[in-house]
N, C-alpha and C. Protein backbone atom coordinates (compact mmCIF):
# COMPACT_ATOMS: atom_id res chain seq x y z
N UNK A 1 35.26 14.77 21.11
CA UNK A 1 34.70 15.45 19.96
C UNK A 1 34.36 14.46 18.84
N UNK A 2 35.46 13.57 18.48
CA UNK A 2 35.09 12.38 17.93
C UNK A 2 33.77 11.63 18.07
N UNK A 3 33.57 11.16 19.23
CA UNK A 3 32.39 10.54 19.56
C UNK A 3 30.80 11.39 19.00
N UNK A 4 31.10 12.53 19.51
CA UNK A 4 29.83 13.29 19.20
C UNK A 4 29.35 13.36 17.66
N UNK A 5 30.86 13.81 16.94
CA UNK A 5 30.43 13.15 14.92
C UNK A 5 30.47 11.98 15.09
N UNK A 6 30.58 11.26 15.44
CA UNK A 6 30.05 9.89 15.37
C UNK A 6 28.83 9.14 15.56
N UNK A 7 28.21 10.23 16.74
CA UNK A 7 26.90 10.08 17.24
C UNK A 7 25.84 10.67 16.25
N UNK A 8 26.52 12.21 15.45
CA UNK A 8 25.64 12.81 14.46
C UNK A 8 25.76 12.03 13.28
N UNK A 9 26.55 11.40 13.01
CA UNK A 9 26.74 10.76 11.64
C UNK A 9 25.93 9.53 11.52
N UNK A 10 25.64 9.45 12.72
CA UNK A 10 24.50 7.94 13.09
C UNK A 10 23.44 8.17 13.22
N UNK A 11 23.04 8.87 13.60
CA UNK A 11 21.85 9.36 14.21
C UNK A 11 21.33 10.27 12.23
N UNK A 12 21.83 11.08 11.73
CA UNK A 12 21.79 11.17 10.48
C UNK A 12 21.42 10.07 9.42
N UNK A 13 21.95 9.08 9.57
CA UNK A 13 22.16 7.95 8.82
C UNK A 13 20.39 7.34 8.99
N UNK A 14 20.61 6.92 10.54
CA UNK A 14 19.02 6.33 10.78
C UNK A 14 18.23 7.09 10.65
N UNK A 15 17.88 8.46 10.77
CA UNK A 15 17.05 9.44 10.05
C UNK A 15 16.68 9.25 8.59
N UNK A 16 17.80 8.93 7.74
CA UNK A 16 17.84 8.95 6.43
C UNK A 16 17.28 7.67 6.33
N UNK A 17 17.13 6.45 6.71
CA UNK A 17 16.74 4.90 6.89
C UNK A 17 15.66 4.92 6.96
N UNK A 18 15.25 6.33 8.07
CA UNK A 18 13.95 6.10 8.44
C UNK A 18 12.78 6.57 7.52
N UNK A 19 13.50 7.54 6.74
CA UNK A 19 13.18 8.52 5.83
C UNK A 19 12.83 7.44 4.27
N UNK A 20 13.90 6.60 3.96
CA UNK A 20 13.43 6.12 3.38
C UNK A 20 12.39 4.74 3.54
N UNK A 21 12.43 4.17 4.52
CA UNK A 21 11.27 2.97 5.09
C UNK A 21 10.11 3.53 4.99
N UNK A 22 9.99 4.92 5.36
CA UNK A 22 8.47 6.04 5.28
C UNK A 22 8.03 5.94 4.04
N UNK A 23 8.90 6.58 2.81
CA UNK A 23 8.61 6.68 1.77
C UNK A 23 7.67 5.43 1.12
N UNK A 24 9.08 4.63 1.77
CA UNK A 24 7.92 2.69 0.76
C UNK A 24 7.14 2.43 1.16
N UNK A 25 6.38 2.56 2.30
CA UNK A 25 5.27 2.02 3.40
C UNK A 25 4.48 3.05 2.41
N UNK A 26 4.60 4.37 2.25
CA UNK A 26 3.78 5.12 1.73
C UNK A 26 3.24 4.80 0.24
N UNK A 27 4.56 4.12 -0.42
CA UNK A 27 4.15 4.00 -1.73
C UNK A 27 2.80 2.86 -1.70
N UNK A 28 3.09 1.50 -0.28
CA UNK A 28 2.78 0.22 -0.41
C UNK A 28 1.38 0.74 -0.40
N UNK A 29 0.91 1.43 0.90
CA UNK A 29 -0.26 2.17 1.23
C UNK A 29 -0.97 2.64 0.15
N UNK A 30 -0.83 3.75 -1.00
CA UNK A 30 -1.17 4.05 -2.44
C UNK A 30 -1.39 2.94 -2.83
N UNK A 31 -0.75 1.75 -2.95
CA UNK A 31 -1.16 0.67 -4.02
C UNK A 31 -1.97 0.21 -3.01
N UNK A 32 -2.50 -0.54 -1.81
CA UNK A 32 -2.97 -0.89 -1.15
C UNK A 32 -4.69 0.08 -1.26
N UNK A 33 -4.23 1.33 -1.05
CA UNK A 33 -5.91 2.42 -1.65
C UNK A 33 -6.41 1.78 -3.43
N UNK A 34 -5.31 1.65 -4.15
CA UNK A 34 -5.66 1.33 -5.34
C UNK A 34 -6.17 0.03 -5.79
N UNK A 35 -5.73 -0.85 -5.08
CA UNK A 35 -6.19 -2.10 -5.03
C UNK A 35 -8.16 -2.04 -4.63
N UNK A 36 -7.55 -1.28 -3.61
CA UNK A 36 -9.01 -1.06 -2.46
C UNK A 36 -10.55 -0.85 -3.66
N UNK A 37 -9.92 0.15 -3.71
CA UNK A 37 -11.07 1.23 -5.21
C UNK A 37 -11.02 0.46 -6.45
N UNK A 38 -10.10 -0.51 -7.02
CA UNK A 38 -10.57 -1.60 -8.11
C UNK A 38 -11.35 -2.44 -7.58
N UNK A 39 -11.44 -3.19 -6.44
CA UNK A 39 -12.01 -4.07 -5.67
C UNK A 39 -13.22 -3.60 -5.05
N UNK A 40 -13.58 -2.39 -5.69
CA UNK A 40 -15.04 -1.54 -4.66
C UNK A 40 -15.73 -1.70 -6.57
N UNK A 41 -15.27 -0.91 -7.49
CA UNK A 41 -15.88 -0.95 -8.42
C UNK A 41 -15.83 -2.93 -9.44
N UNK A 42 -15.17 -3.50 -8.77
CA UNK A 42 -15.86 -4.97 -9.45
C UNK A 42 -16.76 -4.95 -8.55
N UNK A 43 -16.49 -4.71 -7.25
CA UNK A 43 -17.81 -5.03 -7.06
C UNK A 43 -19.41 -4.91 -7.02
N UNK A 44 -19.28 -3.24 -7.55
CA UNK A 44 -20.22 -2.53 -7.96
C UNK A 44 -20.78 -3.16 -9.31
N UNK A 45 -19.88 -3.54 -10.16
CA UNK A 45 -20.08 -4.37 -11.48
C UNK A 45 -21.10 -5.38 -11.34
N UNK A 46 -20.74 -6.18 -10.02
CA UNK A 46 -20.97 -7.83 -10.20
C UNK A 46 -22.31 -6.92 -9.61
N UNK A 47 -22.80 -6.30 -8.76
CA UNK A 47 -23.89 -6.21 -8.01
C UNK A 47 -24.95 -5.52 -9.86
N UNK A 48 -24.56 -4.67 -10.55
CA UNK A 48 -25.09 -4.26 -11.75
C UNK A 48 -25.55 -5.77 -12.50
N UNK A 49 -24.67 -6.65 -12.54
CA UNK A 49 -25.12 -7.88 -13.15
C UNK A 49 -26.34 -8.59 -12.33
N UNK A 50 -26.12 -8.61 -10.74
CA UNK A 50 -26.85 -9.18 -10.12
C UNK A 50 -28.26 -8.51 -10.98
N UNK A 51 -28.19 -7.16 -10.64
CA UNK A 51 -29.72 -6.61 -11.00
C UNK A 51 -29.95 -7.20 -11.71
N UNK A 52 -29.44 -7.44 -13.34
CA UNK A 52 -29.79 -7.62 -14.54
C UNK A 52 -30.50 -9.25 -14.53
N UNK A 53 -29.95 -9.63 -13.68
CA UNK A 53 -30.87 -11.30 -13.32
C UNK A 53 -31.56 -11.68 -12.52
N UNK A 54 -31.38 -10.55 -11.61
CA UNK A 54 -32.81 -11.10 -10.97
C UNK A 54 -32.32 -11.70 -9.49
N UNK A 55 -33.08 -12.46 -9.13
CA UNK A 55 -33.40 -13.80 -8.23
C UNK A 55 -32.32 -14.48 -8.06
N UNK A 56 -31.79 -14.71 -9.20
CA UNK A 56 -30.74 -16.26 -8.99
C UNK A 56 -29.40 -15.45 -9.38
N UNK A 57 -29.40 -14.62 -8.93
CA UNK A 57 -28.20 -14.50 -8.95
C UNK A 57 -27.68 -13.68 -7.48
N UNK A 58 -28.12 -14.18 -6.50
CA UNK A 58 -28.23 -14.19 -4.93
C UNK A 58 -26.86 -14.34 -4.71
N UNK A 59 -26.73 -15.46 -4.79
CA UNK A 59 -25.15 -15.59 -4.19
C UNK A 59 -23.85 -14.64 -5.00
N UNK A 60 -24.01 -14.52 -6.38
CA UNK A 60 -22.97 -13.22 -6.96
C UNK A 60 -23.42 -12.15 -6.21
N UNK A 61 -24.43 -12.07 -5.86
CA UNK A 61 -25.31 -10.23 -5.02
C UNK A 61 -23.72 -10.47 -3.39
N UNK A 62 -24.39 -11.51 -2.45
CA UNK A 62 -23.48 -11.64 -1.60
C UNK A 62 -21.87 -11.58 -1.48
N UNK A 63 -21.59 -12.22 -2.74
CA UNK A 63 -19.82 -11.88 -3.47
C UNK A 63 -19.93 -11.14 -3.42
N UNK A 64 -20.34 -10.18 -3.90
CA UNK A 64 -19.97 -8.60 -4.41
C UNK A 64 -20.21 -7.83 -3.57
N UNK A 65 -21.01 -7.79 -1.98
CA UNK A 65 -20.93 -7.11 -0.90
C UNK A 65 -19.71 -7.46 0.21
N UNK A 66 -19.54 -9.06 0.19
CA UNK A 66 -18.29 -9.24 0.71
C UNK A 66 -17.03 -8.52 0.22
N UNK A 67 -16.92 -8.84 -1.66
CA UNK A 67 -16.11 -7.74 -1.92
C UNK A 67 -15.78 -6.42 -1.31
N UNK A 68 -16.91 -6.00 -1.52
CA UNK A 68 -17.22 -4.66 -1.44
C UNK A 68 -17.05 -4.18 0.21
N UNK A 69 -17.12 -5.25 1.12
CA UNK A 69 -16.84 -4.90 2.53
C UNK A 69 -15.42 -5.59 2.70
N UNK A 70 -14.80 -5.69 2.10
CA UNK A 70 -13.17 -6.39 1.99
C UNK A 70 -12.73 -4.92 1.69
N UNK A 71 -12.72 -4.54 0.31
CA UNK A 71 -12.09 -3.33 0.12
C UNK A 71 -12.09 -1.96 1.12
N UNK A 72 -13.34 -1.80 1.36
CA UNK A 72 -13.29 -0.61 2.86
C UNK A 72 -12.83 -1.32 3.75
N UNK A 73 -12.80 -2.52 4.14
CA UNK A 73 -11.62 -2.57 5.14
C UNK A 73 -10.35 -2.58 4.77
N UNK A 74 -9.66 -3.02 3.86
CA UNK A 74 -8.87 -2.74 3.04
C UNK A 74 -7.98 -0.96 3.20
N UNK A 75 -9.53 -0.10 2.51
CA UNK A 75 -8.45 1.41 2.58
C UNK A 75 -8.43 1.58 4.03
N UNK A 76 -9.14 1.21 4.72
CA UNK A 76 -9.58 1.57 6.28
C UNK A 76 -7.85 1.31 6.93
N UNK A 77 -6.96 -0.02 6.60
CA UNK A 77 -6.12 -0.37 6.87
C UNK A 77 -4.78 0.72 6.02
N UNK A 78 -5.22 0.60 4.92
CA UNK A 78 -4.52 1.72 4.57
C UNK A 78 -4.61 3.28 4.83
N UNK A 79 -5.47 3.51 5.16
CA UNK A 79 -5.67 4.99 5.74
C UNK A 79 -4.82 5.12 7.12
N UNK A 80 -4.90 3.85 7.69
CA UNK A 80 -4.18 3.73 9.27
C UNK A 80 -3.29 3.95 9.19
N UNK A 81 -2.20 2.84 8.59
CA UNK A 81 -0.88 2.81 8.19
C UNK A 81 -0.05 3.99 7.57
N UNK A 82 -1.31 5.23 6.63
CA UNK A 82 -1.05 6.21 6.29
C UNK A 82 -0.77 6.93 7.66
N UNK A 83 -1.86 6.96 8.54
CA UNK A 83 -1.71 7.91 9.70
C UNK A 83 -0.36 8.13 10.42
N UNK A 84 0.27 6.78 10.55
CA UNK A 84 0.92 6.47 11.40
C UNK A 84 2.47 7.31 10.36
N UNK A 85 2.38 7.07 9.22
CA UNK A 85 4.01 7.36 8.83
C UNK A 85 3.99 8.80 8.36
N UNK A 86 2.89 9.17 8.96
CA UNK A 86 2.35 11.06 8.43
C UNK A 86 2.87 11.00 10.52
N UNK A 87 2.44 10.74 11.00
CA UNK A 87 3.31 10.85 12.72
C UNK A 87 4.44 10.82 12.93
N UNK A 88 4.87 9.65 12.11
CA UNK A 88 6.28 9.24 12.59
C UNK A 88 7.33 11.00 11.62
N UNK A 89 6.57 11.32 10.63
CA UNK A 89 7.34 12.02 9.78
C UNK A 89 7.64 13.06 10.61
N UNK A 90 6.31 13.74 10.88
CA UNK A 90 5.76 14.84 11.42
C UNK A 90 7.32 15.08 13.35
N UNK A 91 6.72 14.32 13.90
CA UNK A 91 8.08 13.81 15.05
C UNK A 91 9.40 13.66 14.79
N UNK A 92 9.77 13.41 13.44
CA UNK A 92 10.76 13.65 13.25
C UNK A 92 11.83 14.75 12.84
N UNK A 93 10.22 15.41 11.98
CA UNK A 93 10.47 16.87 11.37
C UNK A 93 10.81 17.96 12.84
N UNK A 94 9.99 17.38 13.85
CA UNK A 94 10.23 18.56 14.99
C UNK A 94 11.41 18.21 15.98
N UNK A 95 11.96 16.77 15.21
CA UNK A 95 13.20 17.33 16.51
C UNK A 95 14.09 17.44 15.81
């Protein structure tokens, strides 16, 4: 009988571990989207400046699409990482 609270008291415990590792991955993920969406609108900025000059300002035009294709990969990675601890939750909730 022992063994078995011992087994629930563990098995509880790493639930609760797991419960909280979910939570921070989730928070990291939020800042990781937020990062994403500051890093989409500089780069929308720098491309507004590009207009404003023209010609020579080619290579800021290219920064600011690299940017700008950094950050969607960026939430893209965070959207994943979201997926995964919305699964792990979800699997845990059902057993």
């Amino acid at each position: 009988m022992t063994d078995i609270k011992d087994t629930l008291e563990s098995l509880k415990a790493s639930s609760d571990m797991l419960q909280e590792s979910s939570d921070q991955i989730s928070e990291l993920t939020s800042s990781i989207d937020e990062f994403s969406n500051q890093a989409n609108l500089l780069a929308l900025n720098a491309m507004i400046e590009v207009a404003k000059v023209g010609t020579s300002g080619k290579a800021l035009s290219e920064l600011a699409e690299e940017i700008s294709t950094l950050a969607t990969k960026s939430a893209g990675v965070a959207s994943g990482i979201g997926e995964i601890v919305q699964s792990v939750r979800e699997k845990e909730s059902d057993d």
